[in-house]
N, C-alpha and C. Protein backbone atom coordinates (compact mmCIF):
# COMPACT_ATOMS: atom_id res chain seq x y z
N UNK A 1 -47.39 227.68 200.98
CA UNK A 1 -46.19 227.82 201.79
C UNK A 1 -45.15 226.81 201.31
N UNK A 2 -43.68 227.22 201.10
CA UNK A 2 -42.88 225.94 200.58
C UNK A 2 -42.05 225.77 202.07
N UNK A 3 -41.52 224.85 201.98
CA UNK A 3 -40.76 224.00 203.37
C UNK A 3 -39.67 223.43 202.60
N UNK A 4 -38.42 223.58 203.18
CA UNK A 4 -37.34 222.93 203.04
C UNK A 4 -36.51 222.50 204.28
N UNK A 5 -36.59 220.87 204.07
CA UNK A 5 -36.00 220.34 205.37
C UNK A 5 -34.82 220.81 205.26
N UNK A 6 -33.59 220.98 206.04
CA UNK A 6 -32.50 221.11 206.66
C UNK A 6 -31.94 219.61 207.10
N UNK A 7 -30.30 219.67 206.25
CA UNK A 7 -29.64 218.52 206.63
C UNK A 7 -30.04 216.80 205.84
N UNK A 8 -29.76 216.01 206.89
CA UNK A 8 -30.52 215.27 206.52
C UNK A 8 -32.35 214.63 206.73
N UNK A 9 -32.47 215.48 207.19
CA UNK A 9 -34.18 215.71 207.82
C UNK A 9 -34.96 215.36 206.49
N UNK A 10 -36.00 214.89 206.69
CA UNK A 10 -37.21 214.62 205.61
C UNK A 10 -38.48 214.68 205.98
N UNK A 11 -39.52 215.40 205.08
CA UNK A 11 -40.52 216.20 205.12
C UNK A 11 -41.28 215.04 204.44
N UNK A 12 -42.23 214.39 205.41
CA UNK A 12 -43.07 213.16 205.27
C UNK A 12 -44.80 213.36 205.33
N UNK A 13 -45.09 212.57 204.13
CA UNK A 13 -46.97 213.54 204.17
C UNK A 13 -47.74 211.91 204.67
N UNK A 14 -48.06 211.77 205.91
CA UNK A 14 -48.50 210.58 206.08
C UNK A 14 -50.07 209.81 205.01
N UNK A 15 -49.73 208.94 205.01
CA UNK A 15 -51.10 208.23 204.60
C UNK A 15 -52.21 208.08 205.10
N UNK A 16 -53.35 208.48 204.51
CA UNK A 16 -54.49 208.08 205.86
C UNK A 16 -54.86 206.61 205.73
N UNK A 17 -55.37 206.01 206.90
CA UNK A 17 -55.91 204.66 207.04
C UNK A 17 -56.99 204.77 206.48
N UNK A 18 -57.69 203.47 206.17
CA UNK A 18 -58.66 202.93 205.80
C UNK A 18 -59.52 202.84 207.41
N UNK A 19 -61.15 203.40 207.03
CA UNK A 19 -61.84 203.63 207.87
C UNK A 19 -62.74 202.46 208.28
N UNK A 20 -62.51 201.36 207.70
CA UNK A 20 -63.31 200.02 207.79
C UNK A 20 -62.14 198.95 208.47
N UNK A 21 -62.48 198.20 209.64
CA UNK A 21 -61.69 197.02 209.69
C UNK A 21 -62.13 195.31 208.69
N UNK A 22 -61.86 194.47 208.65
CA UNK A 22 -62.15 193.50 207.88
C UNK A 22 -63.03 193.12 207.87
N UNK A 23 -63.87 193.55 209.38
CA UNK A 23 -65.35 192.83 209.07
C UNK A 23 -66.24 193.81 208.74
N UNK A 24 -65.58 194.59 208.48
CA UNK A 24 -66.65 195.75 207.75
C UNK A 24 -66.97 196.47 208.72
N UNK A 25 -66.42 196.80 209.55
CA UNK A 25 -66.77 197.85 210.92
C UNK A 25 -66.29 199.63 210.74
N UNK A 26 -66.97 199.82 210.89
CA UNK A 26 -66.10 201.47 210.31
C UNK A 26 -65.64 202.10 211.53
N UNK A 27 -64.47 202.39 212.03
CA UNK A 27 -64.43 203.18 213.15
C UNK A 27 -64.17 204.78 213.22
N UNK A 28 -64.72 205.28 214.28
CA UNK A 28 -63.84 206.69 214.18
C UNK A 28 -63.08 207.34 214.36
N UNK A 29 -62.75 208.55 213.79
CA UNK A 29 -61.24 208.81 214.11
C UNK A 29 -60.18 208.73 215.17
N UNK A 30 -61.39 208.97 216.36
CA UNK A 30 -60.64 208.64 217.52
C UNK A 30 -60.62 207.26 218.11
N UNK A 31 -60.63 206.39 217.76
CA UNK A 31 -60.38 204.93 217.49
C UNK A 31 -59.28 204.24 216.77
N UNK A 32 -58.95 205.32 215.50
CA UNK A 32 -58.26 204.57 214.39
C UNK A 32 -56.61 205.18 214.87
N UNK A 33 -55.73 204.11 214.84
CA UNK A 33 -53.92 204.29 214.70
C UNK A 33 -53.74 205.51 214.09
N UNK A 34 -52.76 206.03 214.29
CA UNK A 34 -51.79 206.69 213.49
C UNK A 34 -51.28 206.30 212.05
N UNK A 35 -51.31 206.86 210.97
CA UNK A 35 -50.86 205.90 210.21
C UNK A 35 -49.47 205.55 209.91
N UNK A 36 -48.72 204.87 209.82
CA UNK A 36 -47.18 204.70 209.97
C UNK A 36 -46.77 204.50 208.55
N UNK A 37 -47.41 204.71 207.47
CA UNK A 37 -46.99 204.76 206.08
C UNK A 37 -47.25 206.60 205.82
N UNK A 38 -46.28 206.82 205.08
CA UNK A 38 -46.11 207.76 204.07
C UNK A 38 -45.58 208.33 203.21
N UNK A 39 -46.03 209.29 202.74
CA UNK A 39 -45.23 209.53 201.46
C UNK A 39 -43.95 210.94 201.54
N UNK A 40 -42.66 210.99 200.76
CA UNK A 40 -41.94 211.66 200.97
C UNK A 40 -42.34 213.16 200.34
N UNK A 41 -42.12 213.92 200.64
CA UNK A 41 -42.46 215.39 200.18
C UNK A 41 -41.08 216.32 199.91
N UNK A 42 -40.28 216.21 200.73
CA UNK A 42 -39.00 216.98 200.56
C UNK A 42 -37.98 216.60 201.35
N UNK A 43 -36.80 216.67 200.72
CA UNK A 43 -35.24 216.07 201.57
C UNK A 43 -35.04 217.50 202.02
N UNK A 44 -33.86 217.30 202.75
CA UNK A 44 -32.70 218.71 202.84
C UNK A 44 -31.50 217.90 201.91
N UNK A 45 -30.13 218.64 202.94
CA UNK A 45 -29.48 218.68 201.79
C UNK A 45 -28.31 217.67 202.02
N UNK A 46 -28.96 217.34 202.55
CA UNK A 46 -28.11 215.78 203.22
C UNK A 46 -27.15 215.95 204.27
N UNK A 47 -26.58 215.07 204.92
CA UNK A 47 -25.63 215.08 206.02
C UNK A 47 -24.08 214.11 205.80
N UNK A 48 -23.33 214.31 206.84
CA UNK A 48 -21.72 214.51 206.82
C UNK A 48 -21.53 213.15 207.43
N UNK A 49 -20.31 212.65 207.55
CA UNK A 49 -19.83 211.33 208.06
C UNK A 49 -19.12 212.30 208.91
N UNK A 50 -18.45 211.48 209.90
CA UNK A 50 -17.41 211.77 210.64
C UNK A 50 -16.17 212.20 210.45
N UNK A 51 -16.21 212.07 209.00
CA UNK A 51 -14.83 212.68 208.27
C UNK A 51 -15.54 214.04 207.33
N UNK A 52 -16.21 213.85 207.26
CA UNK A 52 -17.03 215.29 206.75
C UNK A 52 -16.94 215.14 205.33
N UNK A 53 -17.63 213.92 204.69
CA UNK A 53 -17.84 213.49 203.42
C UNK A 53 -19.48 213.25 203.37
N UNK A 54 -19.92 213.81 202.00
CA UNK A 54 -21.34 213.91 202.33
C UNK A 54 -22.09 212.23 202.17
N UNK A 55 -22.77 212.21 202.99
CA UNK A 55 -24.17 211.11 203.23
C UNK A 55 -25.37 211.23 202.30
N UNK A 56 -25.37 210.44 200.90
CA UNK A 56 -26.43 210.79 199.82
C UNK A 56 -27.83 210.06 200.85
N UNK A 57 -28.92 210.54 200.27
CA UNK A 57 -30.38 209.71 200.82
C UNK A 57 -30.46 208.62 200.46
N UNK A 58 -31.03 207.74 200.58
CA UNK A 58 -31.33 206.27 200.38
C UNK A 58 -32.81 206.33 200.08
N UNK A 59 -33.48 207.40 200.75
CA UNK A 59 -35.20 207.51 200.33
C UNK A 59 -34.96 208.76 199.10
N UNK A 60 -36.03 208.70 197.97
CA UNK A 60 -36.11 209.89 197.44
C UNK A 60 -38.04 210.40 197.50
N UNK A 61 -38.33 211.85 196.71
CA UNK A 61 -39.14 212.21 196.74
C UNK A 61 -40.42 211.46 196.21
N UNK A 62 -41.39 211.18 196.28
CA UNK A 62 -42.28 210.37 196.27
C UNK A 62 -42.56 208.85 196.98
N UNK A 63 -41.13 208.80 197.03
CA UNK A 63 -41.00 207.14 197.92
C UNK A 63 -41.95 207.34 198.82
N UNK A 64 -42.46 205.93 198.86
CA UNK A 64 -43.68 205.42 199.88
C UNK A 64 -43.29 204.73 201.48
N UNK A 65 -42.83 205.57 202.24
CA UNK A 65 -41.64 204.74 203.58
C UNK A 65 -42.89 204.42 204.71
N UNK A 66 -42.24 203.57 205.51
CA UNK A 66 -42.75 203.28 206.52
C UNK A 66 -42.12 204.18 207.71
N UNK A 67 -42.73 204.81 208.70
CA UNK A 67 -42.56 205.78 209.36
C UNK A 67 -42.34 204.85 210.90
N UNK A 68 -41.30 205.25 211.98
CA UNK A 68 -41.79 204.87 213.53
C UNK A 68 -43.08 205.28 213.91
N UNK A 69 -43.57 204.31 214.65
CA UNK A 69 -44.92 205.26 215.33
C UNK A 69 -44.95 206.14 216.61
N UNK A 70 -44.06 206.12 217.05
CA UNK A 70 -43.57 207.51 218.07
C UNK A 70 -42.59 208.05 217.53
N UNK A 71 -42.50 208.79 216.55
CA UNK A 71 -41.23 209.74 215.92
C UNK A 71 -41.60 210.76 215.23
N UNK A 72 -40.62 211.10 215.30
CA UNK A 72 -40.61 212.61 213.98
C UNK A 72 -41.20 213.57 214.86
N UNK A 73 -41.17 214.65 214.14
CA UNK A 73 -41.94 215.96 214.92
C UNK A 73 -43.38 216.38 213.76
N UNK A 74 -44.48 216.25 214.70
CA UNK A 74 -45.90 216.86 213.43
C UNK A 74 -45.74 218.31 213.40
N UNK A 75 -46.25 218.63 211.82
CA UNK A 75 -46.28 220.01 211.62
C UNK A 75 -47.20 219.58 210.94
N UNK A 76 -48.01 221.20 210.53
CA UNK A 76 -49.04 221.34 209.92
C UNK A 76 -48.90 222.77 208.75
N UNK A 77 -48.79 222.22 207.66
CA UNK A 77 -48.37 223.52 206.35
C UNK A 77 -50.15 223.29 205.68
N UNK A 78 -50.20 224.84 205.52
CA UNK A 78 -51.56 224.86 204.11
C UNK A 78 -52.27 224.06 204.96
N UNK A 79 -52.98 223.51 205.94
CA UNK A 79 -53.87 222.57 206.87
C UNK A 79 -53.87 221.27 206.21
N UNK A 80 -52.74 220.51 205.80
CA UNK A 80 -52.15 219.55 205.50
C UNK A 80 -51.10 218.61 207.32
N UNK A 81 -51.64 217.85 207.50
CA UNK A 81 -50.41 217.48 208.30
C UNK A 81 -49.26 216.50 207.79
N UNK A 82 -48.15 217.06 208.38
CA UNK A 82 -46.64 216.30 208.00
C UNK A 82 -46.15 216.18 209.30
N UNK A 83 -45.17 215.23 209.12
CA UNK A 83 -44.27 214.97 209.89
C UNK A 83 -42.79 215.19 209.12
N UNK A 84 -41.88 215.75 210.22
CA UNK A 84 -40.20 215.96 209.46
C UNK A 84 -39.17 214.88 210.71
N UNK A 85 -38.80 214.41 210.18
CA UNK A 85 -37.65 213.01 210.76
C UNK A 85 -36.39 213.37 210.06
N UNK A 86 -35.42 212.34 210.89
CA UNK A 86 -34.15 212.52 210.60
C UNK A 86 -34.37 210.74 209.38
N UNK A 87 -33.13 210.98 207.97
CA UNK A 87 -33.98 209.78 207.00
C UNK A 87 -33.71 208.37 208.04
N UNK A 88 -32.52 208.48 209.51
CA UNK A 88 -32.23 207.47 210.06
C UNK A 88 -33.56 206.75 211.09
N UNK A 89 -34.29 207.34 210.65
CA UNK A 89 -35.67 207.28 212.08
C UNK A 89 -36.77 206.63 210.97
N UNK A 90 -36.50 206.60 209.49
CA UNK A 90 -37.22 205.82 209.01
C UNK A 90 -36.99 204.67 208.65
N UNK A 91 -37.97 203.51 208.75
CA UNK A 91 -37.91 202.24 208.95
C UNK A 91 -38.10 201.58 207.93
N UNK A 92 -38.11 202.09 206.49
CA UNK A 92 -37.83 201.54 205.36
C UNK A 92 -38.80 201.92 204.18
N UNK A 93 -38.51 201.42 203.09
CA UNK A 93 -38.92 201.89 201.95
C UNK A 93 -40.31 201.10 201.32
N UNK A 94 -41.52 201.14 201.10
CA UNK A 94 -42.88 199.95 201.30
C UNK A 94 -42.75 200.23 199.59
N UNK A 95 -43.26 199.09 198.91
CA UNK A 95 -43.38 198.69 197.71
C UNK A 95 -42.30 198.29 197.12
């Protein structure tokens, strides 16, 4: 299935966590966070200023962002889950 965000929206493939805490404890899924890192999958086609001059991305495709942890909307393509956000709801660029 292909997906194309709309606007400035971005199509985010989260990271999974690591299933061990430091002392070597493994927990399960329903234990473990959300993960708030991920990776970019697809832009739209960007968005307008107030004068109606276009707004380039600041994230691109593959970038590794840090995500809010109550945001975005989950979807699920090919039994993959994503999340799609506006690029202003992401909290920055990791590496």
């Amino acid at each position: 299935m292909k997906f194309q965000p709309l606007g400035d929206r971005v199509l985010v493939h989260p990271l999974e966590e690591k299933e061990t805490e430091k002392g070597g404890i493994i927990l399960p899924d329903s234990a473990q966070e959300k993960s708030q890192q991920g990776k970019v999958v697809a832009l739209g086609s960007g968005g307008k200023d107030n004068d109606g001059n276009d707004i380039t991305f600041t994230v691109k495709k593959n970038d590794v962002v840090l995500m809010p942890k109550y945001g975005g909307t989950e979807l699920k393509l090919d039994g993959k889950d994503y999340q799609i956000m506006r690029e202003s709801d992401i909290l920055g660029i990791v590496g």
